[in-house]
Protein backbone atom coordinates (compact mmCIF):
# COMPACT_ATOMS: atom_id res chain seq x y z
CA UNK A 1 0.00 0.00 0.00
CA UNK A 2 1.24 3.71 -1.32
CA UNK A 3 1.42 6.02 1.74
CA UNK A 4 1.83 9.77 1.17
CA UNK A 5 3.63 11.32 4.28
CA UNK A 6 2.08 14.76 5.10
CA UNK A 7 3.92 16.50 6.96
CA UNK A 8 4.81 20.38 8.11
CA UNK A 9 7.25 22.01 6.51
CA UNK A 10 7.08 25.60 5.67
CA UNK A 11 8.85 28.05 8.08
CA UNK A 12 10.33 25.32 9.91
CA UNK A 13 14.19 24.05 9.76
CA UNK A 14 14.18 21.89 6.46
CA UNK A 15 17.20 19.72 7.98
CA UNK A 16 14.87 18.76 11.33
CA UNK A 17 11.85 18.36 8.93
CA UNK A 18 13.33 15.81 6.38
CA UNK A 19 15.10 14.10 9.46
CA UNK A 20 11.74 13.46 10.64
CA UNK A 21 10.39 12.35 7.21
CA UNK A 22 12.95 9.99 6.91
CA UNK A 23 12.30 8.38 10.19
CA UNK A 24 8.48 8.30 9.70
CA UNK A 25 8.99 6.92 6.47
CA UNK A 26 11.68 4.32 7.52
CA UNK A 27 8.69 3.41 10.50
CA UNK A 28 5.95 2.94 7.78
CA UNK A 29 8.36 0.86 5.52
CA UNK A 30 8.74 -1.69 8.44
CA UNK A 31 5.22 -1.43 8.73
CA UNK A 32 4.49 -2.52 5.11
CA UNK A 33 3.45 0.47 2.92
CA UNK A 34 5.31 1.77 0.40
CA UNK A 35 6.00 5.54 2.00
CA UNK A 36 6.12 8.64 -0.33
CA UNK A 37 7.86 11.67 1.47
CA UNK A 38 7.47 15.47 0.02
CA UNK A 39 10.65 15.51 -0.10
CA UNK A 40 11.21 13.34 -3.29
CA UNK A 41 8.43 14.62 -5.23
CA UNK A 42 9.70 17.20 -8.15
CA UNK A 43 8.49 20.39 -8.71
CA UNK A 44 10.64 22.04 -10.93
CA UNK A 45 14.16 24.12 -10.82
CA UNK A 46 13.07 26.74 -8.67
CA UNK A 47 9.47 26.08 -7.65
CA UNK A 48 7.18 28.21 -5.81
CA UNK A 49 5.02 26.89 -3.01
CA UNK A 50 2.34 26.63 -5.45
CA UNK A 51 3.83 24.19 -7.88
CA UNK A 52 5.45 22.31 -4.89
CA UNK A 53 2.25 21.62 -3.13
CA UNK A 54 0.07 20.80 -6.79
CA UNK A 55 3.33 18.17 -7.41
CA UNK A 56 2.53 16.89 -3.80
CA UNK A 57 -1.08 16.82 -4.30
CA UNK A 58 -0.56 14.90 -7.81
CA UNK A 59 1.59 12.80 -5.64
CA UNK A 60 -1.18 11.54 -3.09
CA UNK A 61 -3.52 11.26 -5.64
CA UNK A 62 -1.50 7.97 -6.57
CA UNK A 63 -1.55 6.47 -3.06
CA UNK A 64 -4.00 4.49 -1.43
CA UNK A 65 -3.18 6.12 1.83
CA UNK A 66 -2.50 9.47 3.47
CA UNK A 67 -0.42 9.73 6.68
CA UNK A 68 -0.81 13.25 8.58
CA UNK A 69 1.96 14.20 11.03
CA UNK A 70 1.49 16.30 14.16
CA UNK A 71 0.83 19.81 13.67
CA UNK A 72 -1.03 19.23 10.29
CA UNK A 73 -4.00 21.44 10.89
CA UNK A 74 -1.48 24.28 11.83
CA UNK A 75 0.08 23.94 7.91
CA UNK A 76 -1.49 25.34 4.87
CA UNK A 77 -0.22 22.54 2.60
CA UNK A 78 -0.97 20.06 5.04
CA UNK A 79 -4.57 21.49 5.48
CA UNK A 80 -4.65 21.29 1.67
CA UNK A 81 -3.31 17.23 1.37
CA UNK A 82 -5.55 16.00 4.20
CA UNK A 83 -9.19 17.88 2.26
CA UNK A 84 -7.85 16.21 -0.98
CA UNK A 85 -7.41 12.96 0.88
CA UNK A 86 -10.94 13.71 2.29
CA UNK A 87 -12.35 13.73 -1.42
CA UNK A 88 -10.39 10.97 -2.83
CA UNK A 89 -11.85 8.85 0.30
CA UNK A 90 -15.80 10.34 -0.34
CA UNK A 91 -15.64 10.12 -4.31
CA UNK A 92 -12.96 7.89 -5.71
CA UNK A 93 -11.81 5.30 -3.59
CA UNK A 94 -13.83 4.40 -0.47
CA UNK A 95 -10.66 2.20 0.64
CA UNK A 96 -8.37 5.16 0.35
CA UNK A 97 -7.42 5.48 4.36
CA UNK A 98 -6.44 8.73 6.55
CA UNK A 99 -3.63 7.99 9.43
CA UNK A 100 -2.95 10.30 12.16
CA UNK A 101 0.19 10.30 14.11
CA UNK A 102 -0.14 9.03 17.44
């Protein structure tokens, strides 16, 4: 199973944020799913935060699962992932699941 990892990362130190993203993402390999962190997802040479959070976006839309990291509701773009997540779950794929952090 194809898990997108949502996770904060505007404003915050980048090196501490994909630190994390690599350890929630080595967690949710052990588990089983096949994890998809933000930070390999393309978005161009120099892209804005719009074209980095429609790549990420276009990203979860090929998962089957969305996991959302503390302090989601606090971020923009994770606000944005989890409502897409919320759709994809309503009118695409009634399997599709939403994790929270624990």
């Amino acid at each position: 199973m194809k898990i997108y990892i949502s996770i904060p990362i505007s404003g915050l130190d980048q090196q501490k944020v994909r630190e994390r993203a690599d350890m929630i993402k080595a967690r949710l390999s052990r588990e089983g799913y096949t994890p998809v962190s933000p930070f390999e997802i393309y978005a161009g040479t120099h892209p804005t935060y719009a074209d980095c959070i429609a790549a990420d976006v276009r990203a979860l839309m090929d998962c089957d699962a969305i996991y959302m990291c503390h302090g989601w509701r606090m971020s923009c773009g994770c606000t944005i992932e989890h409502g897409t997540a919320v759709a994809l779950k309503q009118f695409r794929n009634k399997n599709f699941k939403i994790l929270y952090e624990q």
